[in-house]
C-alpha atoms as a PDB file:
ATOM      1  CA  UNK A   1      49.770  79.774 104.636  1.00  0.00           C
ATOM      2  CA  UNK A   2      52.281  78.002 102.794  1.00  0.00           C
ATOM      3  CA  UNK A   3      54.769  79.659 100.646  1.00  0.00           C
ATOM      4  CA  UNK A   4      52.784  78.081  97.985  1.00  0.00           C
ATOM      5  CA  UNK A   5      49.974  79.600  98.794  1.00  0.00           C
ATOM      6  CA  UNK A   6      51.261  82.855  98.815  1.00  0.00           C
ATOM      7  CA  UNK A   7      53.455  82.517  95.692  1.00  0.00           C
ATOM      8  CA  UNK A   8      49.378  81.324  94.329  1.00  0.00           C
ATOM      9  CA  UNK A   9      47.995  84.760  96.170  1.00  0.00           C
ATOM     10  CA  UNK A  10      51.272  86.715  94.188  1.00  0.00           C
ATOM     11  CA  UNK A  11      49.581  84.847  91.087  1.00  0.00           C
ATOM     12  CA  UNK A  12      46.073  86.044  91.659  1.00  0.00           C
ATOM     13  CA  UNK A  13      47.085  89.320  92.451  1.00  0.00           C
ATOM     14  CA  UNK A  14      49.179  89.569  88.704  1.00  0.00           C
ATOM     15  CA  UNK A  15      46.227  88.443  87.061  1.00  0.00           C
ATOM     16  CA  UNK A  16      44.247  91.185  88.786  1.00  0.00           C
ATOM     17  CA  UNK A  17      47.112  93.904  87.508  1.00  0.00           C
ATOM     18  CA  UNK A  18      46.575  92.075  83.869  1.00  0.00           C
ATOM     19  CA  UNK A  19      43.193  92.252  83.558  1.00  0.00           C
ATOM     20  CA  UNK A  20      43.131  96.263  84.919  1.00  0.00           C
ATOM     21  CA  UNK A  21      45.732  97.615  82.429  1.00  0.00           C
ATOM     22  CA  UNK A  22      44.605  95.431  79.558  1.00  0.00           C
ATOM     23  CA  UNK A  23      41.335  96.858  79.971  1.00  0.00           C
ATOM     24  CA  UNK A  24      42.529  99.988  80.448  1.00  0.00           C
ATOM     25  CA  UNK A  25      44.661 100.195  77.488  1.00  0.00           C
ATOM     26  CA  UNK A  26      41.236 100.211  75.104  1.00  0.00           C
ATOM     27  CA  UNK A  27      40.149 103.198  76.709  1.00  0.00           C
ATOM     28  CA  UNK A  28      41.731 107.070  75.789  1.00  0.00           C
ATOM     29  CA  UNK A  29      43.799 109.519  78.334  1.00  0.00           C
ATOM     30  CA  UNK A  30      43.808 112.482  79.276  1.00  0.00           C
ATOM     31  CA  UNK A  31      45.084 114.443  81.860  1.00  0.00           C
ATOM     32  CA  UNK A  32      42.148 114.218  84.043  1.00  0.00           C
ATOM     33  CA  UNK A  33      42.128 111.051  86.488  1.00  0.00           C
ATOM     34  CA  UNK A  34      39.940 108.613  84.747  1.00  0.00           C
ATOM     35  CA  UNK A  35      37.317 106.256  87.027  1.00  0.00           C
ATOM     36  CA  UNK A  36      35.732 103.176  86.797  1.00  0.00           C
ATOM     37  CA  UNK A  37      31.929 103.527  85.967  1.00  0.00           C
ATOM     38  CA  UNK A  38      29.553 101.121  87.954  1.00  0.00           C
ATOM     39  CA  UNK A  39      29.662  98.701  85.208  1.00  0.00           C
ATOM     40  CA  UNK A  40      33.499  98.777  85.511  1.00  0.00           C
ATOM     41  CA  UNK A  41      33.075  98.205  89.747  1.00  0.00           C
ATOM     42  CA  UNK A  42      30.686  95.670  88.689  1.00  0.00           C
ATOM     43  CA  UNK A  43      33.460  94.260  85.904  1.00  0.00           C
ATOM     44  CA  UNK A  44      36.215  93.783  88.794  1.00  0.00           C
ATOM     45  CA  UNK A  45      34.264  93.021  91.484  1.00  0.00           C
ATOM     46  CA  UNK A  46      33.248  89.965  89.326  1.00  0.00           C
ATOM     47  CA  UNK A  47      36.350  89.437  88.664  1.00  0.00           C
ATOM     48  CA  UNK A  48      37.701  88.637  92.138  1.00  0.00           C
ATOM     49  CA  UNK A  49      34.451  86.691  92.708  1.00  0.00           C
ATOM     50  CA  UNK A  50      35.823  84.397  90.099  1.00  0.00           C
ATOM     51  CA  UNK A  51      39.212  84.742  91.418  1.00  0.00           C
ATOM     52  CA  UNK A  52      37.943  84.108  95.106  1.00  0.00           C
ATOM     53  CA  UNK A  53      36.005  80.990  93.879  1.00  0.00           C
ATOM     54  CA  UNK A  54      38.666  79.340  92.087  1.00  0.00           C
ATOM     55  CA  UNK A  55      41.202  79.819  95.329  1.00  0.00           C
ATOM     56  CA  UNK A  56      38.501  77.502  96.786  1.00  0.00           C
ATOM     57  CA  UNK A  57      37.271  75.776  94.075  1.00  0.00           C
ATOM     58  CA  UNK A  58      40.106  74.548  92.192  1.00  0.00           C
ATOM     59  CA  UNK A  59      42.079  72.469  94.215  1.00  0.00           C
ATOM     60  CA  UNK A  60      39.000  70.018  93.667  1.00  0.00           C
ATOM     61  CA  UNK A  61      38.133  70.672  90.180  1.00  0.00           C
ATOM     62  CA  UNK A  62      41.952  69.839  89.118  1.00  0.00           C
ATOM     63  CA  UNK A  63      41.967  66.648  91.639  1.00  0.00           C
ATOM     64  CA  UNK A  64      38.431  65.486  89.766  1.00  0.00           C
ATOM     65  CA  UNK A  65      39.988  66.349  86.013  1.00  0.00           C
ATOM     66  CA  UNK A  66      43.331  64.778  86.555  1.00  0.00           C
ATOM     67  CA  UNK A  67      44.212  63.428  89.588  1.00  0.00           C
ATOM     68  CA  UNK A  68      47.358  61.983  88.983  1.00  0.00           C
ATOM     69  CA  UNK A  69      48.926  64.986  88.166  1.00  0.00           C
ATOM     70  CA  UNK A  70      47.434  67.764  89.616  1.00  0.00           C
ATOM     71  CA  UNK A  71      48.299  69.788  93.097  1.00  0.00           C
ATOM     72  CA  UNK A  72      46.338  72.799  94.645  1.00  0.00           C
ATOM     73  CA  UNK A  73      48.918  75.306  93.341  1.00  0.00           C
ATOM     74  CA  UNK A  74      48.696  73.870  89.605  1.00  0.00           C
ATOM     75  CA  UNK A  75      44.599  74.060  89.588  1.00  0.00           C
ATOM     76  CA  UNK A  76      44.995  77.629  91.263  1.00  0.00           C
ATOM     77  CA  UNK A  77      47.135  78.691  88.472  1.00  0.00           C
ATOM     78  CA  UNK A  78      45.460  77.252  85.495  1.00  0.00           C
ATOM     79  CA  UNK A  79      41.864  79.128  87.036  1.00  0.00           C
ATOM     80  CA  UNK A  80      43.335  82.012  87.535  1.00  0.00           C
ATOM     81  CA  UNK A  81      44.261  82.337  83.796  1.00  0.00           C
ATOM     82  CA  UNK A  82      41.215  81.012  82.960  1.00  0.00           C
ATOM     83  CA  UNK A  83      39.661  83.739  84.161  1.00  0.00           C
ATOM     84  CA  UNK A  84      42.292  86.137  82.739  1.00  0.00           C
ATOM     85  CA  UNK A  85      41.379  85.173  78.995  1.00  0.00           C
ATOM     86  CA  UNK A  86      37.613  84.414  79.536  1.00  0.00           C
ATOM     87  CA  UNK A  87      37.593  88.445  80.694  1.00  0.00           C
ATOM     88  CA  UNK A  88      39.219  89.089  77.327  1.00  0.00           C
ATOM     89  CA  UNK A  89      35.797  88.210  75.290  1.00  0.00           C
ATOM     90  CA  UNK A  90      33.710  89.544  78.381  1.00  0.00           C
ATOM     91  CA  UNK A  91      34.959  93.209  78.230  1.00  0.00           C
ATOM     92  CA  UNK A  92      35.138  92.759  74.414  1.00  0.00           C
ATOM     93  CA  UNK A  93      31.043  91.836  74.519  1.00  0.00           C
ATOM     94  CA  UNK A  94      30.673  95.022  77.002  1.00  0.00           C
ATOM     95  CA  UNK A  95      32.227  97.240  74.526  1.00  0.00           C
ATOM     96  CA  UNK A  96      29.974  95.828  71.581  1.00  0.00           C
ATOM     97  CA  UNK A  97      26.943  96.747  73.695  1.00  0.00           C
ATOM     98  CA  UNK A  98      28.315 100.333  74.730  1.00  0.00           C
ATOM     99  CA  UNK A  99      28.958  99.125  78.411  1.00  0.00           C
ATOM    100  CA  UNK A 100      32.332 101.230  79.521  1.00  0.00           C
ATOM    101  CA  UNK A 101      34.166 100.104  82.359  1.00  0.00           C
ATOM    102  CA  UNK A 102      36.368 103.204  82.335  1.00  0.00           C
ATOM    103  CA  UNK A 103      34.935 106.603  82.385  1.00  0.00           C
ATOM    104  CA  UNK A 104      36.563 108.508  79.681  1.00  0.00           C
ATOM    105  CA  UNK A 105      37.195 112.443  80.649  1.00  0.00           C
ATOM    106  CA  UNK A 106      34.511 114.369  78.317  1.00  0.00           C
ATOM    107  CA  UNK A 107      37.102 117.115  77.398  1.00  0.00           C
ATOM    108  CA  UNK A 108      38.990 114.629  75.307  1.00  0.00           C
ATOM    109  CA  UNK A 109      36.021 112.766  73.648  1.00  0.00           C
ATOM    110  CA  UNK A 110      36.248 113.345  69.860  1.00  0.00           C
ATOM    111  CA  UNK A 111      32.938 114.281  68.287  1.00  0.00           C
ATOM    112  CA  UNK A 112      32.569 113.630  64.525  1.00  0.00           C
ATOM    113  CA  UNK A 113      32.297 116.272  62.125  1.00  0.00           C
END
């Protein structure tokens, strides 16, 4: 691997970090360790599918959008925040539905009154 490549891998990586703590934030703490639910393994493991496919697939997608201009380590980067906003809407939609990626501890769940 190039340095490129594993300045690219370094990118992927980040993204991965992003898209766990942003999705974390929307979910409480406590002092109990909190897990990921299946839907959450399902959530991430998704996620590095999509990374995983554009470490492969981009190099050609950029070439066939804009071949003048782009390299392998431009297409990379561009997919791989792609992918980091297009999970924005995705856990958004799981929330709307009641799909939790995060387990929340059931000692700090507030019950109405």
């Amino acid at each position: 691997m190039t340095p490129l490549d594993w300045l690219t891998a370094g990118t992927a990586l980040f993204i991965v970090g992003m898209v766990w703590l942003r999705t974390r934030m929307h979910y409480r703490r406590g002092p109990d360790r909190t897990a990921l639910t299946r839907a959450g393994r399902i959530y991430f493991a998704v996620l590095l599918g999509v990374l995983g496919l554009g470490w492969l697939v981009a190099p050609a997608a950029g070439h066939a959008l804009w071949p003048v201009a782009s390299t392998p380590t431009l297409a990379r980067v561009v997919w791989f925040l792609a992918t980091y906003y297009l999970f924005i809407p995705l856990h958004r939609a799981l929330r709307a539905r009641g799909v939790e990626v995060f387990k929340v501890p059931v000692a700090h769940v507030q019950e109405d009154a």
